[in-house]
Protein backbone atom coordinates (compact mmCIF):
# COMPACT_ATOMS: atom_id res chain seq x y z
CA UNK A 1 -19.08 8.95 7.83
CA UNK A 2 -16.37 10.11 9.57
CA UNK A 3 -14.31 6.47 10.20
CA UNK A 4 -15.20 5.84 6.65
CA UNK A 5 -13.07 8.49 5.66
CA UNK A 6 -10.10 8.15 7.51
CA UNK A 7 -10.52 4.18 6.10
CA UNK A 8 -9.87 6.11 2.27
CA UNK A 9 -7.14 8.76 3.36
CA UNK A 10 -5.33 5.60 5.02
CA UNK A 11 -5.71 3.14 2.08
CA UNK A 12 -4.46 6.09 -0.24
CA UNK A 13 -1.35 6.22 1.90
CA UNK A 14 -0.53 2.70 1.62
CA UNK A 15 -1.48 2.96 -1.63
CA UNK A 16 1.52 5.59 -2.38
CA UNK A 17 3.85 3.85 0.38
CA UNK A 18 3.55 0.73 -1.66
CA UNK A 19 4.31 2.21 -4.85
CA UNK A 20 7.26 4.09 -3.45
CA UNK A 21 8.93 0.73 -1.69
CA UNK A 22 8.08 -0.43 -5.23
CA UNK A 23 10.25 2.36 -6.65
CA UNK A 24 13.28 1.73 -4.53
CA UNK A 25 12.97 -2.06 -5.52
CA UNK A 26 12.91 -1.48 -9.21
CA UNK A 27 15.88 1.15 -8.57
CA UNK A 28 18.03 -1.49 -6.77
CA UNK A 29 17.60 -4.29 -8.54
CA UNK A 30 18.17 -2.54 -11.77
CA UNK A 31 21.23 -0.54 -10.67
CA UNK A 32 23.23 -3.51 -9.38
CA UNK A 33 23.45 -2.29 -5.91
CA UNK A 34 21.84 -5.74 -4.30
CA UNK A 35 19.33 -7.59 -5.26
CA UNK A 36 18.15 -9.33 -2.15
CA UNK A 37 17.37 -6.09 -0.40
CA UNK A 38 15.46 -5.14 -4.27
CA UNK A 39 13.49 -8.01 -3.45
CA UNK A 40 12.71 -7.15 0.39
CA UNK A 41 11.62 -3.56 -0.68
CA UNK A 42 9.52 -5.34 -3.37
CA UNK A 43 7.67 -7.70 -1.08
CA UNK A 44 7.17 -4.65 1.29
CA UNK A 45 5.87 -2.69 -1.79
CA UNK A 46 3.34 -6.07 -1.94
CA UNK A 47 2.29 -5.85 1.96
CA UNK A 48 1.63 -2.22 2.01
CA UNK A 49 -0.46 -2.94 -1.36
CA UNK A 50 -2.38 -5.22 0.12
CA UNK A 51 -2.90 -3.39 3.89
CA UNK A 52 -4.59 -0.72 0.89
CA UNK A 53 -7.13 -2.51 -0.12
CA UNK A 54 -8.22 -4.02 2.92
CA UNK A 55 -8.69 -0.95 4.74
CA UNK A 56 -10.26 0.70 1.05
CA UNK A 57 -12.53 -2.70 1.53
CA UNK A 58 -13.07 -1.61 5.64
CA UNK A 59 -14.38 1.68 4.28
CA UNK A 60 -16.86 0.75 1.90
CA UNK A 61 -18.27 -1.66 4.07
CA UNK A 62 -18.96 1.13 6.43
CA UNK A 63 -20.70 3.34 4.06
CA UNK A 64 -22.72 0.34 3.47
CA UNK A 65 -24.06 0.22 6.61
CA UNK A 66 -24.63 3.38 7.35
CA UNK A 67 -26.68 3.75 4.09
């Protein structure tokens, strides 16, 4: 029970990290300042997005076992 929810607290924080690299991507692309880094923050916005899910998929897979 315990792992499974430090699995959710951790996806939700990649969750939020993602959406925030997501933020500054939007913000530089649209404000002009360079749009190669815009793109960098976007695919880190992408990673951390998908490192949510996995460990969100880690932690249900553990309450399904110990069910």
């Amino acid at each position: 029970m315990k792992k499974s929810k430090e699995y959710k607290i951790g996806s939700i924080l990649f969750y939020v990290s993602s959406v925030l690299f997501y933020l500054a991507s939007v913000i530089n692309v649209v404000g002009g300042n360079d749009i190669y880094i815009g793109i960098v923050w976007m695919c880190l916005g992408s990673a951390f997005l998908c490192l949510g899910s996995l460990l969100l998929k880690k932690s249900n897979d553990n309450e399904e076992k110990e069910q």
